[in-house]
PDB file of N, CA and C in Angstrom:
ATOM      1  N   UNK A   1       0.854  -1.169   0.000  1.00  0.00           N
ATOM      2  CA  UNK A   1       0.000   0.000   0.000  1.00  0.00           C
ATOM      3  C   UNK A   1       0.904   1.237   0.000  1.00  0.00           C
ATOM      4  N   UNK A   2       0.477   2.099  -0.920  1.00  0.00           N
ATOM      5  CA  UNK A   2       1.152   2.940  -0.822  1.00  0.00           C
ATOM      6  C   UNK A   2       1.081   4.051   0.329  1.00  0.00           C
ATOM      7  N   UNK A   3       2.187   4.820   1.143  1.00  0.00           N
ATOM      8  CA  UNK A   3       1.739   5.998   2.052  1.00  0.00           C
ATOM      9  C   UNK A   3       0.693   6.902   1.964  1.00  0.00           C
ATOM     10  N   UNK A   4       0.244   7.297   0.558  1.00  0.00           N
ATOM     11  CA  UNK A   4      -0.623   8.457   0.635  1.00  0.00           C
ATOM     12  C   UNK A   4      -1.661   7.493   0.754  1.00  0.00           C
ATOM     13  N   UNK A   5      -2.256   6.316   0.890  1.00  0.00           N
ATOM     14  CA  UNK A   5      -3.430   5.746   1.025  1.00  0.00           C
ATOM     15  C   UNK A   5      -3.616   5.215   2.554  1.00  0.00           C
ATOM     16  N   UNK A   6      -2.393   5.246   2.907  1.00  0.00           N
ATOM     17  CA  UNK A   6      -2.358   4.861   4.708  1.00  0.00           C
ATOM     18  C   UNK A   6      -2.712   6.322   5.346  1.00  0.00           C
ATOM     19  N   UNK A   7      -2.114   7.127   4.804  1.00  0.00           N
ATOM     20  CA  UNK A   7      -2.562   8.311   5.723  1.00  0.00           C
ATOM     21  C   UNK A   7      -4.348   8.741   5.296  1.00  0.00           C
ATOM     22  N   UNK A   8      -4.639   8.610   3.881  1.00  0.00           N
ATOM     23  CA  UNK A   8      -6.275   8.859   3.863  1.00  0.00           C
ATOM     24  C   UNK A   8      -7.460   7.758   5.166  1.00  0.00           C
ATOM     25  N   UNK A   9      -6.970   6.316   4.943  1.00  0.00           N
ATOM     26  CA  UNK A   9      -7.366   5.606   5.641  1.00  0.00           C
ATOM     27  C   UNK A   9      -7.205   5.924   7.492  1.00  0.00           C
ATOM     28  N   UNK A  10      -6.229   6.089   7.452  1.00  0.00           N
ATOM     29  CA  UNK A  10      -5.707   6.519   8.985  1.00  0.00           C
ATOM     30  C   UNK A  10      -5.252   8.004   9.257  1.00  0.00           C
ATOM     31  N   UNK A  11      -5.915   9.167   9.136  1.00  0.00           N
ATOM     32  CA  UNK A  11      -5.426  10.159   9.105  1.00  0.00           C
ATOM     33  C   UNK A  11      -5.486  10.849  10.722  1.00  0.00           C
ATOM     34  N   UNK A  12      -4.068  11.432  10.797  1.00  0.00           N
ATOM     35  CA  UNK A  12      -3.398  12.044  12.019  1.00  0.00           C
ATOM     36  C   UNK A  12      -3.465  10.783  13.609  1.00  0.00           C
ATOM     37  N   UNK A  13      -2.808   9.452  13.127  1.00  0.00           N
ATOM     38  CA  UNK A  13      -2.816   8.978  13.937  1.00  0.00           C
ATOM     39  C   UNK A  13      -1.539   8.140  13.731  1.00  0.00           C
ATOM     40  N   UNK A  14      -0.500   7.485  14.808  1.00  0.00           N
ATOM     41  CA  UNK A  14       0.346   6.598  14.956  1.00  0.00           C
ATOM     42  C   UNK A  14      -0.287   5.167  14.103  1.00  0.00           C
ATOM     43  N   UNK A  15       0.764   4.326  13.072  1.00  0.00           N
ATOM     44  CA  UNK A  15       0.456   3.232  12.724  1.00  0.00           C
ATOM     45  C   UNK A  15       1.878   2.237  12.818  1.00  0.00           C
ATOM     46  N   UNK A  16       1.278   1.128  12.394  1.00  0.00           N
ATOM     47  CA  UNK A  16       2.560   0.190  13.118  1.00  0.00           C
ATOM     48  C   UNK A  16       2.709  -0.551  11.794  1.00  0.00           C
ATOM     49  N   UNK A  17       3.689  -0.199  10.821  1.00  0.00           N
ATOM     50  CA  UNK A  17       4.000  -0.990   9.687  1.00  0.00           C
ATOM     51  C   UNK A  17       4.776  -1.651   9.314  1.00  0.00           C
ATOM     52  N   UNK A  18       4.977  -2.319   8.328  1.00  0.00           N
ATOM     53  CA  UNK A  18       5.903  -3.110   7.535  1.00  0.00           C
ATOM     54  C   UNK A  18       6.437  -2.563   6.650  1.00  0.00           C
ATOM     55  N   UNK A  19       7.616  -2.662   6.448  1.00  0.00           N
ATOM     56  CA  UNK A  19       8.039  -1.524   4.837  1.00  0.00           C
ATOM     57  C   UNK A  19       8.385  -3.215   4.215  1.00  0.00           C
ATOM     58  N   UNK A  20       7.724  -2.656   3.143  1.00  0.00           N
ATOM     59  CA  UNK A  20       7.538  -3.511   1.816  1.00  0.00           C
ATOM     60  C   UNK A  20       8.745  -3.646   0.716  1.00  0.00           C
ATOM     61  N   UNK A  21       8.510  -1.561   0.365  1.00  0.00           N
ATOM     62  CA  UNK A  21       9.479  -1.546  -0.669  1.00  0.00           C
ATOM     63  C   UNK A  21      10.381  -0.465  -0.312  1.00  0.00           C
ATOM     64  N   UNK A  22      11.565   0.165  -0.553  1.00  0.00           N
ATOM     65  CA  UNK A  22      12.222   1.303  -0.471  1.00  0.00           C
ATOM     66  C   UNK A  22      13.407   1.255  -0.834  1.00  0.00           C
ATOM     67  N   UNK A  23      14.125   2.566  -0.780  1.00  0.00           N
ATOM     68  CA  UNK A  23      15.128   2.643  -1.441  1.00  0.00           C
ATOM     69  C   UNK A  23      16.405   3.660  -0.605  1.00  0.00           C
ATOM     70  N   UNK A  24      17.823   3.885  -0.726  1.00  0.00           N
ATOM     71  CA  UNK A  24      18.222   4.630   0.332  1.00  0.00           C
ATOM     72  C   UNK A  24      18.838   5.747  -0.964  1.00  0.00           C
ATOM     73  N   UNK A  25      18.956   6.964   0.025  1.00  0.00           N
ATOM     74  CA  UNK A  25      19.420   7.877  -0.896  1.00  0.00           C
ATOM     75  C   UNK A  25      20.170   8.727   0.006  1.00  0.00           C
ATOM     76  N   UNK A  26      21.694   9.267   0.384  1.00  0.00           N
ATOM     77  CA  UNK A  26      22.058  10.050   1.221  1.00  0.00           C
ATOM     78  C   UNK A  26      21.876   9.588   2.636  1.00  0.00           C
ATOM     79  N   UNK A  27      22.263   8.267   2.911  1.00  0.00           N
ATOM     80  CA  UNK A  27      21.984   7.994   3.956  1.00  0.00           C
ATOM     81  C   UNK A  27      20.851   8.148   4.675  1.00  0.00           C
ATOM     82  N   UNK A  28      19.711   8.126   4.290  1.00  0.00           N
ATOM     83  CA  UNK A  28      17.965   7.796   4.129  1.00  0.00           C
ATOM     84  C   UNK A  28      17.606   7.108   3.270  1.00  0.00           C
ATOM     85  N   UNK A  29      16.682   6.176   4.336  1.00  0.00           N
ATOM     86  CA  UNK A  29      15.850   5.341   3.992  1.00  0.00           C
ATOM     87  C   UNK A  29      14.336   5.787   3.436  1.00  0.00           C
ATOM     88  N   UNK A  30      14.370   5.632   2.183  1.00  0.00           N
ATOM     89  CA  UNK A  30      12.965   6.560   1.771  1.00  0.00           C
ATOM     90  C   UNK A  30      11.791   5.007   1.166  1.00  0.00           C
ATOM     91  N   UNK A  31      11.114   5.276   2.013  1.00  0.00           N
ATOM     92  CA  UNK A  31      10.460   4.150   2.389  1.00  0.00           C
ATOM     93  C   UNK A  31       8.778   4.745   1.105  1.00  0.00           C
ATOM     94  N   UNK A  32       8.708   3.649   0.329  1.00  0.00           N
ATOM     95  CA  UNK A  32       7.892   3.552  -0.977  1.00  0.00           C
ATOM     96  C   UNK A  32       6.464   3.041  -0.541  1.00  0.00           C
ATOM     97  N   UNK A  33       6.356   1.595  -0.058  1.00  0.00           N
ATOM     98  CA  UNK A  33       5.137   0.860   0.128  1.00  0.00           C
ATOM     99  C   UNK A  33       5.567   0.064   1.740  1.00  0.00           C
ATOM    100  N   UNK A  34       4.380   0.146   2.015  1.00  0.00           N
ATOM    101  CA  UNK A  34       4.123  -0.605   3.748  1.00  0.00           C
ATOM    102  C   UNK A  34       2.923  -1.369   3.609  1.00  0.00           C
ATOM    103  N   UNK A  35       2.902  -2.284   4.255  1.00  0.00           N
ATOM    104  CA  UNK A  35       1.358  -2.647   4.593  1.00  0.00           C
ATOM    105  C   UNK A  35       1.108  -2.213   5.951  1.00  0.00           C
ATOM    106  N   UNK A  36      -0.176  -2.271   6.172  1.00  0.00           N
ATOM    107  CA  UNK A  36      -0.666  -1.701   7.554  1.00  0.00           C
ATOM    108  C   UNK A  36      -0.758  -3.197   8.365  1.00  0.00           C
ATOM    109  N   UNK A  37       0.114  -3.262   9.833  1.00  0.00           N
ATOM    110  CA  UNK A  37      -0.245  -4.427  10.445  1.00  0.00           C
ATOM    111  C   UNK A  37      -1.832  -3.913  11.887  1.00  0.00           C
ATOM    112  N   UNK A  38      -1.473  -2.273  11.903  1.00  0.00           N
ATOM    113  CA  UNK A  38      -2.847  -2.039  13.064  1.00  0.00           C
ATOM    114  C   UNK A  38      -2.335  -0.363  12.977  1.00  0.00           C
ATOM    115  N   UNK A  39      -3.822   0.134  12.953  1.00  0.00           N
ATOM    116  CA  UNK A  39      -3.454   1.681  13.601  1.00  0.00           C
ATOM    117  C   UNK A  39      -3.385   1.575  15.486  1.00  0.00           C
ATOM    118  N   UNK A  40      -2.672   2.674  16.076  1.00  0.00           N
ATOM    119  CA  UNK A  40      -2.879   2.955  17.427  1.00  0.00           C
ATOM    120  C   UNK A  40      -3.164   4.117  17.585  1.00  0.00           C
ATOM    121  N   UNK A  41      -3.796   3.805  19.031  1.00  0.00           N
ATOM    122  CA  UNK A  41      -4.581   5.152  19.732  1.00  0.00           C
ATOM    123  C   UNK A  41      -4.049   6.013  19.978  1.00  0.00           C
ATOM    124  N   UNK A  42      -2.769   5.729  20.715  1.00  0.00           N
ATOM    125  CA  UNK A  42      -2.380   7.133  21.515  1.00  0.00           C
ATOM    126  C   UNK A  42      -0.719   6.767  21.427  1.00  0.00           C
ATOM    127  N   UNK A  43      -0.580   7.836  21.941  1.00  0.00           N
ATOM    128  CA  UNK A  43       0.805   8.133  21.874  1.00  0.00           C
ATOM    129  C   UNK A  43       1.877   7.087  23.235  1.00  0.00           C
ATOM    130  N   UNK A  44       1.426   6.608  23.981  1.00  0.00           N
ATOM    131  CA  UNK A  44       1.620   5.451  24.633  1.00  0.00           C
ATOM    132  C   UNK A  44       1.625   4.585  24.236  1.00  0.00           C
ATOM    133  N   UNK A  45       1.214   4.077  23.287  1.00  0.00           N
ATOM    134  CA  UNK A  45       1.010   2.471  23.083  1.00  0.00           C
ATOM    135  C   UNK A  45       1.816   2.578  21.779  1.00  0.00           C
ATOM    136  N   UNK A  46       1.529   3.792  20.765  1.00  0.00           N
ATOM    137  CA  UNK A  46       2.763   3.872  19.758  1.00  0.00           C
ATOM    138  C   UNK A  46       4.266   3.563  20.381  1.00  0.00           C
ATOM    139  N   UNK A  47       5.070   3.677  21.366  1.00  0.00           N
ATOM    140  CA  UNK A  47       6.074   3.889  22.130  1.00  0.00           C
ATOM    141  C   UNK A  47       6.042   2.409  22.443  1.00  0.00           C
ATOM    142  N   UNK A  48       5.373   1.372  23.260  1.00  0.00           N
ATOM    143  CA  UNK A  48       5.218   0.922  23.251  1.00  0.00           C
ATOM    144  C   UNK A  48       5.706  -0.258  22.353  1.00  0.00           C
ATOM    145  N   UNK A  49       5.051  -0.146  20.762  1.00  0.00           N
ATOM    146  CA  UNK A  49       4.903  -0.674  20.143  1.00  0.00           C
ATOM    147  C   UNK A  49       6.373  -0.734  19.091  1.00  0.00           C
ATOM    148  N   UNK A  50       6.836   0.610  19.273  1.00  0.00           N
ATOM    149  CA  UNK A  50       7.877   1.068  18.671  1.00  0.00           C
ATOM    150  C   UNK A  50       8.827   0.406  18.863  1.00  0.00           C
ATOM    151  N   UNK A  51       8.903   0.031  20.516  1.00  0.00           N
ATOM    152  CA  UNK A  51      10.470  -0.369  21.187  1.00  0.00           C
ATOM    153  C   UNK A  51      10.008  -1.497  21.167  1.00  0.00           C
ATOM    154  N   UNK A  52       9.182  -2.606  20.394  1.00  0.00           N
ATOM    155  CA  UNK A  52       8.900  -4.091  20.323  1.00  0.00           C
ATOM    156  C   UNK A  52       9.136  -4.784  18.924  1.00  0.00           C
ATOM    157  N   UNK A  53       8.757  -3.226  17.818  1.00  0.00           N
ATOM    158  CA  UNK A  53       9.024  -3.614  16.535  1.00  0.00           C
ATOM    159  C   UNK A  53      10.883  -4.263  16.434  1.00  0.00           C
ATOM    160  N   UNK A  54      10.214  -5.392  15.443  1.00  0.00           N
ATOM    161  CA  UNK A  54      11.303  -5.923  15.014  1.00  0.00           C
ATOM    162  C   UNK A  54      11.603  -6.056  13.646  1.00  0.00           C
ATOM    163  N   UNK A  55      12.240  -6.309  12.743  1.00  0.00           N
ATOM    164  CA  UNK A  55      13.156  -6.364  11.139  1.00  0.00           C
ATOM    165  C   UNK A  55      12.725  -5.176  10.668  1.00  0.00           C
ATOM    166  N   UNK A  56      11.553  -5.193   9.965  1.00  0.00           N
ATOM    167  CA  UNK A  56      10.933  -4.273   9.011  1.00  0.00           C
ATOM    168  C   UNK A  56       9.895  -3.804   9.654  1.00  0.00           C
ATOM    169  N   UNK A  57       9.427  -3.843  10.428  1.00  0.00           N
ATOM    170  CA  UNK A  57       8.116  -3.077  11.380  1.00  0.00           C
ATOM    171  C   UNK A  57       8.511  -2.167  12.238  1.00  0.00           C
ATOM    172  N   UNK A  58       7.912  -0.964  11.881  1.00  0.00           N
ATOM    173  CA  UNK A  58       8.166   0.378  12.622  1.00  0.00           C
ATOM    174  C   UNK A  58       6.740   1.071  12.558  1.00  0.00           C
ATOM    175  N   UNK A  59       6.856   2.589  13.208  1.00  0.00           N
ATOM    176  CA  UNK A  59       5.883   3.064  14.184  1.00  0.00           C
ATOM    177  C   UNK A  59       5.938   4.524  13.545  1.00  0.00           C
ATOM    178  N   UNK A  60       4.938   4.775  12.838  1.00  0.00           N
ATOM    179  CA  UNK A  60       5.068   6.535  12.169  1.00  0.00           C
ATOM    180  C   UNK A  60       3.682   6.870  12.184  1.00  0.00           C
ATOM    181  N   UNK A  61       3.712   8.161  12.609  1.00  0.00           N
ATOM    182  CA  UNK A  61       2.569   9.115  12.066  1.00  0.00           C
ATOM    183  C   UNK A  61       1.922   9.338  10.959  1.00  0.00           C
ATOM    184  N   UNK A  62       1.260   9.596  10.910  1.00  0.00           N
ATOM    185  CA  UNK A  62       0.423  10.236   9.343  1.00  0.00           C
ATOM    186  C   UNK A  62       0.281  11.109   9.036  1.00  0.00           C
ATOM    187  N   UNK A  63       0.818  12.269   9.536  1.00  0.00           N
ATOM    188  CA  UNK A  63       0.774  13.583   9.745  1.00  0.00           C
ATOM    189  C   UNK A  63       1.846  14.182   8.832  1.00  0.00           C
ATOM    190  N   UNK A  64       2.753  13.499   8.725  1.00  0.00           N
ATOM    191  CA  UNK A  64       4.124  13.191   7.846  1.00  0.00           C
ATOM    192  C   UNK A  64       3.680  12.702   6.232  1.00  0.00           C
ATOM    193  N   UNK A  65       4.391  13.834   5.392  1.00  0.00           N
ATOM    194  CA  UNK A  65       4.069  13.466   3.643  1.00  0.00           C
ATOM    195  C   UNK A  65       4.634  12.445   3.232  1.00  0.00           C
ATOM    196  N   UNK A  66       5.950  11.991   3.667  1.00  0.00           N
ATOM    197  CA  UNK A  66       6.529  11.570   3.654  1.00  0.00           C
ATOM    198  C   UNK A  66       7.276  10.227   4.523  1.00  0.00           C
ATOM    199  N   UNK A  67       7.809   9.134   4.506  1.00  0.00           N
ATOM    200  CA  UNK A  67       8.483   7.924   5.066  1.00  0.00           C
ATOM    201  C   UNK A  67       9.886   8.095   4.912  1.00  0.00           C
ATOM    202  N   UNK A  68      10.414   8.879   5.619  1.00  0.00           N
ATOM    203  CA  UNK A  68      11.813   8.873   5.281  1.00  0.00           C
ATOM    204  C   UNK A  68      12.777   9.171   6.600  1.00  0.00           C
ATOM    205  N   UNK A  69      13.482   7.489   6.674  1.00  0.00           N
ATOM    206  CA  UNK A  69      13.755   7.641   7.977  1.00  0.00           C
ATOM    207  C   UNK A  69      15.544   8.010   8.093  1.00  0.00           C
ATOM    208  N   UNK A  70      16.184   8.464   8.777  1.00  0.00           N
ATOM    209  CA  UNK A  70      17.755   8.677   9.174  1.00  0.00           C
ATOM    210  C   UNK A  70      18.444   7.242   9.187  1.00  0.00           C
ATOM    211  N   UNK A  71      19.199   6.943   8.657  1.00  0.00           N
ATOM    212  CA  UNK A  71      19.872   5.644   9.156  1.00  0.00           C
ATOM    213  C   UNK A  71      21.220   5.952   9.666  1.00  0.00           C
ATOM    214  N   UNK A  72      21.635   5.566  10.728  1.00  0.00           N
ATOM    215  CA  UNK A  72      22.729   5.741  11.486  1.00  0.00           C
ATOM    216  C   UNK A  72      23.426   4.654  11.711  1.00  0.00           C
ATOM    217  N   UNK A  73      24.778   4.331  11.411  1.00  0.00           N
ATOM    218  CA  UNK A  73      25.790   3.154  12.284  1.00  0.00           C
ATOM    219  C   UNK A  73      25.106   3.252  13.342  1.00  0.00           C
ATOM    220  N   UNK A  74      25.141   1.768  13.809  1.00  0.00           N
ATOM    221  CA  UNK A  74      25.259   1.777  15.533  1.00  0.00           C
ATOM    222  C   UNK A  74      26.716   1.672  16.118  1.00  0.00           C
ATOM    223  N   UNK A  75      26.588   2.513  17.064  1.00  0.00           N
ATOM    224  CA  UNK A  75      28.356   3.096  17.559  1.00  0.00           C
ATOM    225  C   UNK A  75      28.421   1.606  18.284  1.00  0.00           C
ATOM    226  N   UNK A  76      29.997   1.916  17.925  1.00  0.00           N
ATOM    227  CA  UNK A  76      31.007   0.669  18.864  1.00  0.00           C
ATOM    228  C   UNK A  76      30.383   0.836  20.205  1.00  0.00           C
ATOM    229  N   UNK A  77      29.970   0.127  20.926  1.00  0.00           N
ATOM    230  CA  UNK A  77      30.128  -0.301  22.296  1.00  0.00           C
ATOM    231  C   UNK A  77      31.150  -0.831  23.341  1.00  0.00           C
ATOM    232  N   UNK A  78      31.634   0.058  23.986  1.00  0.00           N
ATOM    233  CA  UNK A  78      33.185  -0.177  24.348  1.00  0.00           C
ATOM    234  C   UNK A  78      32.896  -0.371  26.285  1.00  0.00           C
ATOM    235  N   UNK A  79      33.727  -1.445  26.297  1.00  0.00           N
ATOM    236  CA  UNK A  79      33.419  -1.663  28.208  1.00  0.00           C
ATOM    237  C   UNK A  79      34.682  -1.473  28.199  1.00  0.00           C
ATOM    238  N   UNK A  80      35.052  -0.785  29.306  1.00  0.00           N
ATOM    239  CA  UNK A  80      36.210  -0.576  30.481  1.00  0.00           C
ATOM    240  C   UNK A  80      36.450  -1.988  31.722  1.00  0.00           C
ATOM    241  N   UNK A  81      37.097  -2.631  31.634  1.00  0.00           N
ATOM    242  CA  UNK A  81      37.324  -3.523  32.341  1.00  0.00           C
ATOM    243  C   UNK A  81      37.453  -3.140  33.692  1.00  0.00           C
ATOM    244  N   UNK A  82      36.996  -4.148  34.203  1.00  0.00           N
ATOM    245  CA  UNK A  82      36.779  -3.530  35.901  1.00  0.00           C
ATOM    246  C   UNK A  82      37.588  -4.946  36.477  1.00  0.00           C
ATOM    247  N   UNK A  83      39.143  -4.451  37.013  1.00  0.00           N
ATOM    248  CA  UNK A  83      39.625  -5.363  37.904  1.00  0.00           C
ATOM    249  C   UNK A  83      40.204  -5.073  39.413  1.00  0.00           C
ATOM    250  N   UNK A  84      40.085  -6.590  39.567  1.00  0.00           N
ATOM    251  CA  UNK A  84      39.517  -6.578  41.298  1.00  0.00           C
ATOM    252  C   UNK A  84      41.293  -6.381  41.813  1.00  0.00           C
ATOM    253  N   UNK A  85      41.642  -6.293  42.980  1.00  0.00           N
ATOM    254  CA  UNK A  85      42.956  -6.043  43.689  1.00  0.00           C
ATOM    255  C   UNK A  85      43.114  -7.744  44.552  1.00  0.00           C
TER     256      UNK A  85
END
């Protein structure tokens, strides 16, 4: 489905999708087609839902013309060793 038909269907509310199709350009992800897996109510349960999504399922507004998300490295994770005396 394309975005401009998710936002007519679901307009000015959090939805929880699948990206289907997309493409990257400048280090963005410009996201083409999603299917809809559920709209949500509120801004709680989007959050929620957000920090549960996994592979291709993410959490956007409709309020937005656009699907176009930042992609960032995830930074090295570095531990300091902790030794005992």
């Amino acid at each position: 489905m394309l975005w401009t038909e998710v936002r007519n269907l679901f307009p000015d509310q959090f939805v929880l999708l699948e990206e289907l199709k997309s493409h990257y350009e400048d280090s963005k992800l410009h996201i083409e087609e999603v299917a809809v897996i559920k709209p949500i109510q509120d801004a709680q349960e989007a959050m929620k839902e957000l920090f549960t999504a996994k592979n291709e399922r993410f959490v956007y507004h409709t309020s937005n013309e656009n699907i176009i998300i930042e992609v960032r490295a995830k930074p090295m994770i570095r531990r300091i060793p902790s030794h005992e005396s």
